[in-house]
Each structure stands twice: as C-alpha cells, then as structure tokens.
C-alpha atoms as a PDB file:
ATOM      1  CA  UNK A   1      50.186  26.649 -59.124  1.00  0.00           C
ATOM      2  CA  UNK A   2      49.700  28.768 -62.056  1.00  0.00           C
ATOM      3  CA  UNK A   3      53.562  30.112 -62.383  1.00  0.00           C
ATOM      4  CA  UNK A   4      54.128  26.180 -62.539  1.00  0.00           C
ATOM      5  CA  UNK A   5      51.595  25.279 -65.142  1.00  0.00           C
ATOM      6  CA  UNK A   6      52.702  28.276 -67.263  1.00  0.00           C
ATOM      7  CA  UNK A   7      56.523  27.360 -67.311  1.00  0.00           C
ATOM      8  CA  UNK A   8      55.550  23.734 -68.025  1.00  0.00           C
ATOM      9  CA  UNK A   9      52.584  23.556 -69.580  1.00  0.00           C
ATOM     10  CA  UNK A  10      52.518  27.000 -71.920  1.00  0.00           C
ATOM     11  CA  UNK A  11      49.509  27.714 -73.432  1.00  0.00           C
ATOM     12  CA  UNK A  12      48.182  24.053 -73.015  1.00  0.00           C
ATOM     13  CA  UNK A  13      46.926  24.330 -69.421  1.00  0.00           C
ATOM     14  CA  UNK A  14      42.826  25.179 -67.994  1.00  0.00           C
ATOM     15  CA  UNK A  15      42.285  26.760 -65.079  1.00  0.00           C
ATOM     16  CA  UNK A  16      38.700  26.811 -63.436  1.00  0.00           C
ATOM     17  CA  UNK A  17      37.530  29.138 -60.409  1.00  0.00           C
ATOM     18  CA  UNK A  18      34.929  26.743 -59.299  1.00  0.00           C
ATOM     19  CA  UNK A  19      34.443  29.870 -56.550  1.00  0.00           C
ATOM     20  CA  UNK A  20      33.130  32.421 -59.305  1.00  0.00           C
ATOM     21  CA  UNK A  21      32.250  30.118 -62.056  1.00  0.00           C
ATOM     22  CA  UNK A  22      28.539  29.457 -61.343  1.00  0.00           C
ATOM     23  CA  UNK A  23      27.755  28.274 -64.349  1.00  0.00           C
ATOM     24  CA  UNK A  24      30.397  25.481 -64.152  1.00  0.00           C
ATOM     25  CA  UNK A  25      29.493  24.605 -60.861  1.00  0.00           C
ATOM     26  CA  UNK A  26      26.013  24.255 -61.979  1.00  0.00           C
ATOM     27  CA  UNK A  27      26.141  22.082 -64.527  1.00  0.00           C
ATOM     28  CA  UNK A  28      29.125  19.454 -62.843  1.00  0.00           C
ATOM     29  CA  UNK A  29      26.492  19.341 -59.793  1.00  0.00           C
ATOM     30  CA  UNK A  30      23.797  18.167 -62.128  1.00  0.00           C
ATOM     31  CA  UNK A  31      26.021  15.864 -64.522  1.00  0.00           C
ATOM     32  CA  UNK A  32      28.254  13.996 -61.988  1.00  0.00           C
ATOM     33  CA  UNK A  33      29.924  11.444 -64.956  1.00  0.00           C
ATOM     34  CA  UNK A  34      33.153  12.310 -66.104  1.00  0.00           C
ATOM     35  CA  UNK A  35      31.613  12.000 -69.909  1.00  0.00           C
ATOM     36  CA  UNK A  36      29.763  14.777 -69.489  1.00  0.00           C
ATOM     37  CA  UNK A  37      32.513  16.711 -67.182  1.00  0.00           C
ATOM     38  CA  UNK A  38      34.783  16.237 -70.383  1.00  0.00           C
ATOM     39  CA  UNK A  39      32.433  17.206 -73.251  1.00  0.00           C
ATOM     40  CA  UNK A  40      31.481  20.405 -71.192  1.00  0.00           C
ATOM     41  CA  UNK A  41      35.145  21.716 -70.957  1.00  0.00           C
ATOM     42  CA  UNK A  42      35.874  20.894 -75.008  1.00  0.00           C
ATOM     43  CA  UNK A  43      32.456  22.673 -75.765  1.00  0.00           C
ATOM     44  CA  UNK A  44      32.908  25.521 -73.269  1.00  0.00           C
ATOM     45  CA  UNK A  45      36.265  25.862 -72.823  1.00  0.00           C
ATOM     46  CA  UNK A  46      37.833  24.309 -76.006  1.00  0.00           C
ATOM     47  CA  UNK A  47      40.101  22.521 -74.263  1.00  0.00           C
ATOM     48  CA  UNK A  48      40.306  18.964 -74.400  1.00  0.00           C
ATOM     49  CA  UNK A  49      41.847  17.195 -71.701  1.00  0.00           C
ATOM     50  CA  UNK A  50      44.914  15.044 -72.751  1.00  0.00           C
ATOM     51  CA  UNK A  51      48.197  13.835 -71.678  1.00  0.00           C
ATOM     52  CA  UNK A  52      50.197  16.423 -72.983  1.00  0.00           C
ATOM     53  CA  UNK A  53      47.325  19.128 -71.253  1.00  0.00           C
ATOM     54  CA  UNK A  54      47.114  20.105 -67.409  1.00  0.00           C
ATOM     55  CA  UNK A  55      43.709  20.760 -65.947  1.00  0.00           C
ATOM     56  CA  UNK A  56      43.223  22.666 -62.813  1.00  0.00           C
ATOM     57  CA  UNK A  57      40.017  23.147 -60.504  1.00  0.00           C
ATOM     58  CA  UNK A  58      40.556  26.148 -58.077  1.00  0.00           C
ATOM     59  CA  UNK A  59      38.761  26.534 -55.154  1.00  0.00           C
ATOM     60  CA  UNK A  60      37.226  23.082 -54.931  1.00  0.00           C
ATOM     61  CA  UNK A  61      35.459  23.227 -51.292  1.00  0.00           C
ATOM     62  CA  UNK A  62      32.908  25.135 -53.478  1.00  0.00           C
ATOM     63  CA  UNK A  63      31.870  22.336 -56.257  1.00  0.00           C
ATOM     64  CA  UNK A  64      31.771  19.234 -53.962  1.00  0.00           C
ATOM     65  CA  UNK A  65      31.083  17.397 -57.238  1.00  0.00           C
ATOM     66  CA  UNK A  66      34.592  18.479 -58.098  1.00  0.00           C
ATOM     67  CA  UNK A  67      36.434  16.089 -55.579  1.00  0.00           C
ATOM     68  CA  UNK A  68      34.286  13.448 -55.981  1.00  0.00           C
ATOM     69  CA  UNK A  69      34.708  12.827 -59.733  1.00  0.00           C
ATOM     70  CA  UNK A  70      38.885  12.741 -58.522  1.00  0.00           C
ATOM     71  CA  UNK A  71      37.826   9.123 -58.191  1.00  0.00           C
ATOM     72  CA  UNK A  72      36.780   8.739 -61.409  1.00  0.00           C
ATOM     73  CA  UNK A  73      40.053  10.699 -63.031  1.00  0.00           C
ATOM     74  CA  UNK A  74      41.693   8.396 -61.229  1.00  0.00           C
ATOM     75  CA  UNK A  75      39.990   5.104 -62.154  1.00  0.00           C
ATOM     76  CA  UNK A  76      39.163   6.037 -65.794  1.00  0.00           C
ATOM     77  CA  UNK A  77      41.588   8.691 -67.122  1.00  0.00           C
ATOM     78  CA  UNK A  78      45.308   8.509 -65.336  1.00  0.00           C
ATOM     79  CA  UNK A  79      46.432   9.989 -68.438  1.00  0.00           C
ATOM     80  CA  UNK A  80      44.634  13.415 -67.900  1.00  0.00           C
ATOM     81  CA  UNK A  81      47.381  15.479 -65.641  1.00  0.00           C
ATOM     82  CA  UNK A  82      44.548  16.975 -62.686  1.00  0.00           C
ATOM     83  CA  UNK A  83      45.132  19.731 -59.797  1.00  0.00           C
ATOM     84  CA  UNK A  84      43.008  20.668 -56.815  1.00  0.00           C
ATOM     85  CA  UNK A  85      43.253  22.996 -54.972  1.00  0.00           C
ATOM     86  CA  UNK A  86      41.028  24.890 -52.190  1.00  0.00           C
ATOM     87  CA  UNK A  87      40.751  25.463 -48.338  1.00  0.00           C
ATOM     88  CA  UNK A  88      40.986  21.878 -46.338  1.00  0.00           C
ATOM     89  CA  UNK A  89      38.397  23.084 -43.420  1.00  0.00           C
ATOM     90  CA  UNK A  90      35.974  24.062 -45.806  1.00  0.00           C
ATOM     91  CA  UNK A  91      35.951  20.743 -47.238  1.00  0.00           C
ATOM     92  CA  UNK A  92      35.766  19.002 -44.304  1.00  0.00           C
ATOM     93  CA  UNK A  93      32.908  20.967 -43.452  1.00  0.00           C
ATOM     94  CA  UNK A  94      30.956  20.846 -46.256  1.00  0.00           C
ATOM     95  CA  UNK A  95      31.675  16.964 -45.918  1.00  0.00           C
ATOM     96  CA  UNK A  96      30.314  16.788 -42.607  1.00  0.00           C
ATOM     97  CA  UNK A  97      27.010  18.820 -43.759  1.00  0.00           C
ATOM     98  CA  UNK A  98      26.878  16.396 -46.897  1.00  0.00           C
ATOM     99  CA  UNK A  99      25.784  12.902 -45.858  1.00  0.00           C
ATOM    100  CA  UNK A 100      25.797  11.802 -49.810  1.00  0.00           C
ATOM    101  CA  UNK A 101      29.270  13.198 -50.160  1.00  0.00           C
ATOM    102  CA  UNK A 102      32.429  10.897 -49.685  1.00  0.00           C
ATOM    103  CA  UNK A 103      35.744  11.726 -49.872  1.00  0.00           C
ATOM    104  CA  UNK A 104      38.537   9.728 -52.540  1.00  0.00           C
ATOM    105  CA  UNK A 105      40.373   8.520 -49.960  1.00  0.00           C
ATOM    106  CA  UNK A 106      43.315   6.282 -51.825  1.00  0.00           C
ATOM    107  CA  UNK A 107      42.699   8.060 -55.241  1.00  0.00           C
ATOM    108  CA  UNK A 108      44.320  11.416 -54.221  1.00  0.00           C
ATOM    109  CA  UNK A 109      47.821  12.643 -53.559  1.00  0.00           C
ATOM    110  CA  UNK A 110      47.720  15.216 -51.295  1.00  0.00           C
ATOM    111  CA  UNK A 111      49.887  18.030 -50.712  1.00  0.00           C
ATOM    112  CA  UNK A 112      49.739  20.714 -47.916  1.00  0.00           C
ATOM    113  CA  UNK A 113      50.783  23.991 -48.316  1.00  0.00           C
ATOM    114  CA  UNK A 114      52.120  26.259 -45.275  1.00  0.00           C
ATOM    115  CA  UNK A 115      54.161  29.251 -45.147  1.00  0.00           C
ATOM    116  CA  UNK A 116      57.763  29.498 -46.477  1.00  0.00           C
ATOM    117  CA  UNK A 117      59.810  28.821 -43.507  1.00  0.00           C
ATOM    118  CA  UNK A 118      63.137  30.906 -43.904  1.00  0.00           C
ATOM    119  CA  UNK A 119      65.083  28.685 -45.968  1.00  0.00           C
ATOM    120  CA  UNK A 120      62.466  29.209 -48.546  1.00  0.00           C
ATOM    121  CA  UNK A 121      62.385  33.108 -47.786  1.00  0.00           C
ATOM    122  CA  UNK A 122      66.139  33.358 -48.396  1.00  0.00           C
ATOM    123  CA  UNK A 123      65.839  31.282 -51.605  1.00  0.00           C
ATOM    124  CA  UNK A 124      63.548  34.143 -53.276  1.00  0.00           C
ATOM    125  CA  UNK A 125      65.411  36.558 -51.416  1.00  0.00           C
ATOM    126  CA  UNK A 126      68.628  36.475 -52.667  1.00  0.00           C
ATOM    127  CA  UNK A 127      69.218  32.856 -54.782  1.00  0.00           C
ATOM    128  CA  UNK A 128      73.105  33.585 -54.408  1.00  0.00           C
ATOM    129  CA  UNK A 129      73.590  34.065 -50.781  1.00  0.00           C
ATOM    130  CA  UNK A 130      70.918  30.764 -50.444  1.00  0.00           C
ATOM    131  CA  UNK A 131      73.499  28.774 -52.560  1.00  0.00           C
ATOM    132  CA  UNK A 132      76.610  30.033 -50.657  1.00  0.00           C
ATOM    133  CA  UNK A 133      74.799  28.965 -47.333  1.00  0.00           C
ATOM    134  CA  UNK A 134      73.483  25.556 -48.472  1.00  0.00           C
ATOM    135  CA  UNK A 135      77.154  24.747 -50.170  1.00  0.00           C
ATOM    136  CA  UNK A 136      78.627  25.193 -46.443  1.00  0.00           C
ATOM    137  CA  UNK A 137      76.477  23.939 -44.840  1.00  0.00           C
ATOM    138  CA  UNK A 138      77.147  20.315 -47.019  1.00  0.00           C
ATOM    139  CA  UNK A 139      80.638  20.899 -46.696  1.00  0.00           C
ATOM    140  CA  UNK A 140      80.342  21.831 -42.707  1.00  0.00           C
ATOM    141  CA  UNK A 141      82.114  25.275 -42.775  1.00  0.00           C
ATOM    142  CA  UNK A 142      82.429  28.053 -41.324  1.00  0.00           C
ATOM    143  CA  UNK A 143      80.328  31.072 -43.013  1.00  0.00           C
ATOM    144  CA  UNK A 144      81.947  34.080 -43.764  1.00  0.00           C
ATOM    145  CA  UNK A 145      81.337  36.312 -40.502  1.00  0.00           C
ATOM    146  CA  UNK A 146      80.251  39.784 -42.974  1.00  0.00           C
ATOM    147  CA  UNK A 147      78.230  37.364 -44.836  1.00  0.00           C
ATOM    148  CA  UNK A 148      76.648  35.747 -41.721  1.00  0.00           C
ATOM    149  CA  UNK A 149      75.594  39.241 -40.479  1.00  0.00           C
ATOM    150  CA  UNK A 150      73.665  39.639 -43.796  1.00  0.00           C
ATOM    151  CA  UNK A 151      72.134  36.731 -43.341  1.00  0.00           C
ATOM    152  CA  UNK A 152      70.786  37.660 -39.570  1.00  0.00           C
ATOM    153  CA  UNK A 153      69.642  41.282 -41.004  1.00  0.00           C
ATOM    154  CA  UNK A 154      67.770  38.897 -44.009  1.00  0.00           C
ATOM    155  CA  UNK A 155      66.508  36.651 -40.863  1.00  0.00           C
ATOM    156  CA  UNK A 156      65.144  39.967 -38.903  1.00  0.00           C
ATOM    157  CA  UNK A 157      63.106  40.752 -42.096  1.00  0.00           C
ATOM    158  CA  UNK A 158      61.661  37.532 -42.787  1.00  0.00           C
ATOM    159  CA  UNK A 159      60.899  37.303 -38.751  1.00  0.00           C
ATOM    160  CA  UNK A 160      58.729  40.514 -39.679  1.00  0.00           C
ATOM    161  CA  UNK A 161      57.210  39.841 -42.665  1.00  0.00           C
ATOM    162  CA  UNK A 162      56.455  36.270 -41.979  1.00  0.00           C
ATOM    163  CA  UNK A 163      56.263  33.846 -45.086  1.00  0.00           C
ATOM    164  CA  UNK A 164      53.011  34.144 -46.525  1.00  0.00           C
ATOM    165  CA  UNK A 165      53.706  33.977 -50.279  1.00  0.00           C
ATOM    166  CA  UNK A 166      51.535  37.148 -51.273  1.00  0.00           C
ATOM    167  CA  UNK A 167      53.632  38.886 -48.382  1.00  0.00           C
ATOM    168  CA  UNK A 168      56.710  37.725 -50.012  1.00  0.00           C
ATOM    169  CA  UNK A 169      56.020  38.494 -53.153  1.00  0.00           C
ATOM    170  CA  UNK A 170      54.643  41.716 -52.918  1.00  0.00           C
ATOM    171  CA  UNK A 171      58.152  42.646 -50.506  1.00  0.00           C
ATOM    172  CA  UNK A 172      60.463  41.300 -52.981  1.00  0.00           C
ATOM    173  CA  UNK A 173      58.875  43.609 -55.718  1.00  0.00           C
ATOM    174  CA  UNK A 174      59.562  46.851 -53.793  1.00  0.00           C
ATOM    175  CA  UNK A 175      62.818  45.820 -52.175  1.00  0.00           C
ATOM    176  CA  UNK A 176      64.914  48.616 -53.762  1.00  0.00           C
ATOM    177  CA  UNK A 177      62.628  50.717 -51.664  1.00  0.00           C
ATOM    178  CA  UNK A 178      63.085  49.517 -47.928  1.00  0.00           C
ATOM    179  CA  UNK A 179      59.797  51.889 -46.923  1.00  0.00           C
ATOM    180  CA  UNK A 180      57.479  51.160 -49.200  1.00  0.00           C
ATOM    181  CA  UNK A 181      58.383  47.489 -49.415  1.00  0.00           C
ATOM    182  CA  UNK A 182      57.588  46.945 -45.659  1.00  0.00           C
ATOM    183  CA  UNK A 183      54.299  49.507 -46.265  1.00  0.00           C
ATOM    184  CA  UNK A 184      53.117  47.387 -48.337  1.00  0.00           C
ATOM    185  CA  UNK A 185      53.855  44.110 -47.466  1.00  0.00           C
ATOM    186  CA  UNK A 186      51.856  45.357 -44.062  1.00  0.00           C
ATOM    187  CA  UNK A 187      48.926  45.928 -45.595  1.00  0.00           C
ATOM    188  CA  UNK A 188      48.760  42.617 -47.094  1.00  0.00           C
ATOM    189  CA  UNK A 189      49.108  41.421 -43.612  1.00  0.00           C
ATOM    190  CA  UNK A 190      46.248  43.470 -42.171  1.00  0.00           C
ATOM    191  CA  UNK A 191      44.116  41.597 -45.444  1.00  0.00           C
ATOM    192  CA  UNK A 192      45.120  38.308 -44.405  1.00  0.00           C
ATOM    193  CA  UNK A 193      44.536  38.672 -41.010  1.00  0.00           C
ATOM    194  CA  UNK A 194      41.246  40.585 -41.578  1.00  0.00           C
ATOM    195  CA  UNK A 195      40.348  37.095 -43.824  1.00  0.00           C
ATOM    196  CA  UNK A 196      41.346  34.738 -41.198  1.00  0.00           C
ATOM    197  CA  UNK A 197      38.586  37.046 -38.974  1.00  0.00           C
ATOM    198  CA  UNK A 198      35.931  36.595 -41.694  1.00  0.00           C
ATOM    199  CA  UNK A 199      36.500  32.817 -42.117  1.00  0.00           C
ATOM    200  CA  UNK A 200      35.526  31.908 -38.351  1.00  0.00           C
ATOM    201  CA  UNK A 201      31.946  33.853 -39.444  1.00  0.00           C
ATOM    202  CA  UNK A 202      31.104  31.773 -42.161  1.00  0.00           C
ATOM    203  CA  UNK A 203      32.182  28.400 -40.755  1.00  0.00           C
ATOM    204  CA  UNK A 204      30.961  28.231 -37.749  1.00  0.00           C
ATOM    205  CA  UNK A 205      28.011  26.959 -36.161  1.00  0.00           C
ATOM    206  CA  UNK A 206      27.474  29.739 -33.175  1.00  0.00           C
ATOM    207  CA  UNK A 207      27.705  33.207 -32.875  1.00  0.00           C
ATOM    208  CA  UNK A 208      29.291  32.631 -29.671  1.00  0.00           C
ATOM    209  CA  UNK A 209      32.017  30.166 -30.937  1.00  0.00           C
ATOM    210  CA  UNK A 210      32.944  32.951 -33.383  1.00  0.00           C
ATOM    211  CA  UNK A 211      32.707  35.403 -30.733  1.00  0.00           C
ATOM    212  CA  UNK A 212      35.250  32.916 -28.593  1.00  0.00           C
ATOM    213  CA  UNK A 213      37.595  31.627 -31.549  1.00  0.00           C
ATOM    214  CA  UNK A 214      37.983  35.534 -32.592  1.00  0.00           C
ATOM    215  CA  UNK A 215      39.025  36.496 -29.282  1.00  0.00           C
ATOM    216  CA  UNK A 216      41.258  33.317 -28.807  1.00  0.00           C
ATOM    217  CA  UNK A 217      42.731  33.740 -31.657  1.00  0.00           C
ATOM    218  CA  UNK A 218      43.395  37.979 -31.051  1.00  0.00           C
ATOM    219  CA  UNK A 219      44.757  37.164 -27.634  1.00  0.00           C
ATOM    220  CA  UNK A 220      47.644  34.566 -28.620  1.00  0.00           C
ATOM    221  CA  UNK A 221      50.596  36.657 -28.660  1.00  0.00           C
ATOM    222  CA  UNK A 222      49.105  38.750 -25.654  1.00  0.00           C
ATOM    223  CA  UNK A 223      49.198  35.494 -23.460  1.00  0.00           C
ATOM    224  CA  UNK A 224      52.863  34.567 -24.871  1.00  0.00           C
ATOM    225  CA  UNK A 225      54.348  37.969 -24.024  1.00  0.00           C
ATOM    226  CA  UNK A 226      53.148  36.802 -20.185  1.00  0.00           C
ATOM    227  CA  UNK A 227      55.660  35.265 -17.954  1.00  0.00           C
ATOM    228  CA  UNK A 228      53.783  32.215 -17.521  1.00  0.00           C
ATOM    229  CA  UNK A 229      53.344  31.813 -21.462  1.00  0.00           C
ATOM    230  CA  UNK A 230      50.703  28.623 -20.683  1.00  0.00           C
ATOM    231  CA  UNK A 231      47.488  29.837 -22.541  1.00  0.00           C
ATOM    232  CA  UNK A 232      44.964  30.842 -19.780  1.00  0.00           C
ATOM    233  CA  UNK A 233      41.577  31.101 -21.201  1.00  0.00           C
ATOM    234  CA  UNK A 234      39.935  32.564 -18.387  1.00  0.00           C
ATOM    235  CA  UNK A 235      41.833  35.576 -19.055  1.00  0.00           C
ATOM    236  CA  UNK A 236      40.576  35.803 -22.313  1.00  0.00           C
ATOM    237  CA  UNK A 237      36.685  34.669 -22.403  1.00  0.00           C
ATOM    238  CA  UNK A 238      35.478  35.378 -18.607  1.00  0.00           C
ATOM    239  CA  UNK A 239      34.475  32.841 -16.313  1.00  0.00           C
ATOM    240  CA  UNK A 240      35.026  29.970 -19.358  1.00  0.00           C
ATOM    241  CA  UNK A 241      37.391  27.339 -18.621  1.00  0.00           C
ATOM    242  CA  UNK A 242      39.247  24.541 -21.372  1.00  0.00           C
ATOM    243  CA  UNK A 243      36.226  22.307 -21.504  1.00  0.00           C
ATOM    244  CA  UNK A 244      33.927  25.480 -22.781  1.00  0.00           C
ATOM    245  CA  UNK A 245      36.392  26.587 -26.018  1.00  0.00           C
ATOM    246  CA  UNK A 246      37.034  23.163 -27.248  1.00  0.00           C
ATOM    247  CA  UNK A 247      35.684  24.015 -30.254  1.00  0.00           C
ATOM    248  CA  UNK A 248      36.746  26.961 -31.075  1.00  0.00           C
ATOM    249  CA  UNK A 249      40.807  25.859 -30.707  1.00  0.00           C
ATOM    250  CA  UNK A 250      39.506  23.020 -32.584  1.00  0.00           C
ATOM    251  CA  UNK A 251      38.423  25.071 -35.767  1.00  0.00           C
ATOM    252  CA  UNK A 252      41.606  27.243 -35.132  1.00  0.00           C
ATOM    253  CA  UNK A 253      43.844  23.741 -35.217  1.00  0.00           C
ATOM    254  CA  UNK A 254      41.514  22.150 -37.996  1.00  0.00           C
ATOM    255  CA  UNK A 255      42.011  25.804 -40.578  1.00  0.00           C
ATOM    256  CA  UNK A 256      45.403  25.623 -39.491  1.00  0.00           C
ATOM    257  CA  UNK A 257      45.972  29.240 -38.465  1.00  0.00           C
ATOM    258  CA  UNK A 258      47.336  27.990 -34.957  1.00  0.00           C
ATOM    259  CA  UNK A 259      49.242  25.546 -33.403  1.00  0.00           C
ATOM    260  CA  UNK A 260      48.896  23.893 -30.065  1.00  0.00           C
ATOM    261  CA  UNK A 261      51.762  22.775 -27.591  1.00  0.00           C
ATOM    262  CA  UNK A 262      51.034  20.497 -24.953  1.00  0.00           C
ATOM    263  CA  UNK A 263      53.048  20.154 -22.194  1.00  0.00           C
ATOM    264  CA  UNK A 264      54.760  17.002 -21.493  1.00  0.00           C
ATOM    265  CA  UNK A 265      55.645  15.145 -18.094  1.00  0.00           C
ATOM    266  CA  UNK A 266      56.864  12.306 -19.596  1.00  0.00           C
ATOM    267  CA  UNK A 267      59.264  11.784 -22.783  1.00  0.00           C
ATOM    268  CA  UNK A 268      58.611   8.003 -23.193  1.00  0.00           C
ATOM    269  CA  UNK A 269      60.864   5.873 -25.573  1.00  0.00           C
ATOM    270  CA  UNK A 270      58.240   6.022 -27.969  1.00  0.00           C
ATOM    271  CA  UNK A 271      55.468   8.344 -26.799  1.00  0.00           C
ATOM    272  CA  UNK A 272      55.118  11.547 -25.564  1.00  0.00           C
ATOM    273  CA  UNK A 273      53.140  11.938 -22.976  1.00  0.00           C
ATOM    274  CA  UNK A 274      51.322  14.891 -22.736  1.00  0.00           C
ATOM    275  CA  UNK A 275      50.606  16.792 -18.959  1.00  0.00           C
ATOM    276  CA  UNK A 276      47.400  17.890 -18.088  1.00  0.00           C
ATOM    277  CA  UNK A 277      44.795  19.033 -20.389  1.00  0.00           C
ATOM    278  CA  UNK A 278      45.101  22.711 -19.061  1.00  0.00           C
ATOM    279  CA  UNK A 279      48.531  22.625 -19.662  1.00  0.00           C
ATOM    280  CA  UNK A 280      49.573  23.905 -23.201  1.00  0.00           C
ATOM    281  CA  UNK A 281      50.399  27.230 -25.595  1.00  0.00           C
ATOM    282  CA  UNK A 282      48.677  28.454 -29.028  1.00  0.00           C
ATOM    283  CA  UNK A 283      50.908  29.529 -31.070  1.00  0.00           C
ATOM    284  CA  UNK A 284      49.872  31.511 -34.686  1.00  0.00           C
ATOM    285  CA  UNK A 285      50.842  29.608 -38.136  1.00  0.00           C
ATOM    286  CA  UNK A 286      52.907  32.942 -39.522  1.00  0.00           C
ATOM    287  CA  UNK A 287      55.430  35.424 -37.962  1.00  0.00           C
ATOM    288  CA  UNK A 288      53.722  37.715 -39.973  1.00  0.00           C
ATOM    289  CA  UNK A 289      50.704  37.281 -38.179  1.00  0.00           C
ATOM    290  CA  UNK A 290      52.766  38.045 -34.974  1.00  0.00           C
ATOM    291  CA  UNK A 291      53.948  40.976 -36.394  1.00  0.00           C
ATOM    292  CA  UNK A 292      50.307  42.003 -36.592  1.00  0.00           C
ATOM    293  CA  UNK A 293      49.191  41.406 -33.381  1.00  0.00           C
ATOM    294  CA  UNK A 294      52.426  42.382 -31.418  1.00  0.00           C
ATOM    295  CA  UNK A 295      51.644  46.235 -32.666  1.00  0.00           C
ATOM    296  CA  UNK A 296      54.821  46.411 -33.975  1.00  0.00           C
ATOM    297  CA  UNK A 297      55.454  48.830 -37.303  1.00  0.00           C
ATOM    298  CA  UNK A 298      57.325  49.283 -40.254  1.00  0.00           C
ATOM    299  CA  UNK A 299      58.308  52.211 -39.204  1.00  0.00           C
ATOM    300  CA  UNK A 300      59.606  51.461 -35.545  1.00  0.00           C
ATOM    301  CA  UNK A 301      61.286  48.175 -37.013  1.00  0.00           C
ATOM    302  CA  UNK A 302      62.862  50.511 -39.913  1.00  0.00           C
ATOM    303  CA  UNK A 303      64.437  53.033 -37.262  1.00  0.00           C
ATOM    304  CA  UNK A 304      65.468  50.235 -34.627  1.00  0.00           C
ATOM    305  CA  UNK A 305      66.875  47.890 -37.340  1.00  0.00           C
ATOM    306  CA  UNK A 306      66.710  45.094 -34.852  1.00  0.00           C
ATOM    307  CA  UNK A 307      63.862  42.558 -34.723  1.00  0.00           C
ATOM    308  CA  UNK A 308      61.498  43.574 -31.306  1.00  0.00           C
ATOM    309  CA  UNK A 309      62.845  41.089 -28.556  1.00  0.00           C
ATOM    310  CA  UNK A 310      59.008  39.805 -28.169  1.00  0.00           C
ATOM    311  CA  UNK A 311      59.270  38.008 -31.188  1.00  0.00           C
ATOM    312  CA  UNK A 312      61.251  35.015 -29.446  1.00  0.00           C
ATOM    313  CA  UNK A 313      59.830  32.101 -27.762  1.00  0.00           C
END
C-alpha cells in the first residue's frame, strides 16, 4: 500500500496508524463529521486532502469511527482519493460488540488480500523467467525442458517459503545467500505463526475456545499427513465431537488462516452438495505455515534439495 502511494503519489500522500495514533483516534471518536475529520488532518498533519492527494487510514478495526465516516467520503467528497486498510475479523467483531456501529455497505470497494500464489512468487522472483512462461503459455508451447527444471526448483522454494509478502520479501533480499535467505525467511515464519497464536487470545470470547481453536489449528497438518486425511476432532480435543468446536473453525474460517473442504456426494448441475457434516478437511491459508508445522528445516530442505513429499495433498 505504501510502495504504491509512494510511486504514484510522491510526497503528496498521508498515512495514519489509527493502531498507535491515540491521539487521532481520540479526537475522530469524539468529532464523527467529516468537517472536523478534515480540519484536524490540515491542522495536525498539514495535509489537506485533495484530488491530486491520497489519504490512507491503517489499521482501521481500531478507530471504528474510521469506517463509518467512509460513508460520508463517499457521499460528500468522491474527489478525496481514500484507503483502508486493517484485519476483516476484527472488524466484524468489534461490529458485533458495537450495537451503534453500522457498516457502509454500498459505499465501499473492497479488496481482499491473501498470499501470493506462485504466479505472483515467480513474478518477484525472477520478472524474466515469469515473462518467458506467461509468453508460452499465450502462445501454447512447449517450455524449454532446462528452463522448466528451473522453474520446478523456483516451485520447491516457494512450496517452502509460502507467499506471505514479508516472507517474500525478506527471501528475495538475501537470495545471493541460499542459507541465510531461508534462515531468515524462517524466522519470519515462526513471527507470523506465533501472531496467528496471539490473535485467537484477544478475540475470543472463552478461554476454552482459544484453548480448542489453538490446538485445531496446531493439529492441521498432523491430521493431513494421516491416511484418512478427514479432520477428526476427537483426536485432537478429547471426548469433543463437530457440534462442540463450531466456533472455534468458525473464527479460524472467519480470520481466514484456514480453509475448510467439505466432502461432496453429489455434484449437482448447479449445486454442490455437500456429505455429512463430519465429513470435511482444514486446510492452513499459507505453505509457509505448513512448512512450520510439518517440522521441516532450512537446513534439511537445503541438503535434500527436493521439497519433503508431505507437502502434497
């Protein structure tokens, strides 16, 4: 978001942590008109809002106020070029613990953000090799075989690292240096997935829904490495059965850290029809994340120079 307003917009560009600025916060929670919202960035900031100008409110689940005057940017000032940006389950559940809060449905574009799949990852990667692929693939032919086994050893590390953009970034800046490149795209890893852990504290209602989404959520890969790959939960949380971690797998699905599969019986000309309810498999939202929780190192990946066979599903 930044990268983008600093190659387009220069110097002529605001960005506000609404997650550290307190005294912002404070004062748009007290003066909800978009008067007073624009006279207390000239004053503070000195930045006036225009159309030539890009204003952008980071971390936005933490200044409700924030999202609601959207609506009136929208309405009153289409002219002033706005971002947003912040966690989507944190604003849905400080919506749902704000009765006076409603969301700008209609007045928003919305945009979700995931990891870069590998298409992405190979763009960054090497920009050349990403052109010579796309170009045959338009023209449907054959890749050169040398340059196709690049491609599958490029595949293999992006399988590893996963395609969380901090990851990727931080990998791409040590690349020269194989070791430390995976070293430290690792421990970025270990920070997300330590965050993830943290989240489920704060945003839950009950100790032991944290207790259950945290061990869910640790045991994912465990249950896909089984022969039977269905997720069983009494294997994970003793005695419990689908009905009791409903949810937990919801706030998993909701944050968007997991994914669910239902099994189907039925492939319907226009529906799907899913199996029984105790039928399905979690799956985690980065490979990265797998990476994490299958155990598998740097170092063991560096000597073996094959991706571990556990990583396919």
């Amino acid at each position: 978001m930044e990268l983008f307003a600093k190659k387009h917009y220069k110097d002529r560009y605001l960005r506000i942590d609404c997650s550290n600025d307190y005294n912002f916060v404070n004062y748009i929670s007290n003066h909800d008109s978009l008067e007073s919202l624009l006279e207390y960035l000239e004053l503070r900031y000195k930045f006036k809002p225009s159309a030539k100008n890009l204003l952008i409110f980071d971390e936005v689940q933490e200044c409700l106020a924030i999202i609601k005057m959207l609506k009136h940017f929208c309405e009153n000032r289409r002219d002033i070029k706005v971002i947003a940006t912040g966690s989507l389950v944190r604003i849905k559940l400080n919506r749902n613990s704000n009765k006076n809060f409603l969301y700008p449905v209609g007045k928003v574009n919305t945009l979700m953000m995931f990891p870069l799949d590998f298409e992405e990852f190979l763009l960054n990667y090497d920009n050349v090799i990403y052109n010579y692929v796309k170009n045959k693939y338009r023209n449907k032919e054959v890749i050169n075989k040398e340059i196709h086994e690049e491609i599958l050893k490029i595949l293999d590390i992006y399988l590893f690292l996963g395609g969380m953009p901090e990851v990727v970034d931080i990998y791409l800046q040590y690349k020269d240096n194989k070791v430390k490149a995976f070293n430290e795209a690792t421990k970025v890893i270990n920070e997300i997935y330590g965050n993830y852990l943290a989240d489920m504290e704060l945003y839950q209602a009950s100790k032991e829904s944290i207790i259950r989404s945290r061990l869910l959520y640790d045991n994912i890969f465990s249950q896909l490495n089984k022969e039977n790959k269905n997720f069983k939960v009494s294997q994970v949380v003793e005695n419990a059965k689908n009905r009791d971690i409903i949810n937990p797998i919801s706030w998993l699905l909701t944050s968007m850290v997991i994914y669910k599969a239902n099994c189907l019986k039925e492939i319907g000309r226009h529906l799907l029809i899913s199996s029984e309810e105790g039928m399905y498999r979690l799956y985690l939202a980065d490979m990265g994340i797998f990476t994490y929780q299958s155990k598998l190192s740097a170092r063991s990946f560096l000597l073996d120079d094959i991706i571990n066979d556990n990583f396919c599903y």
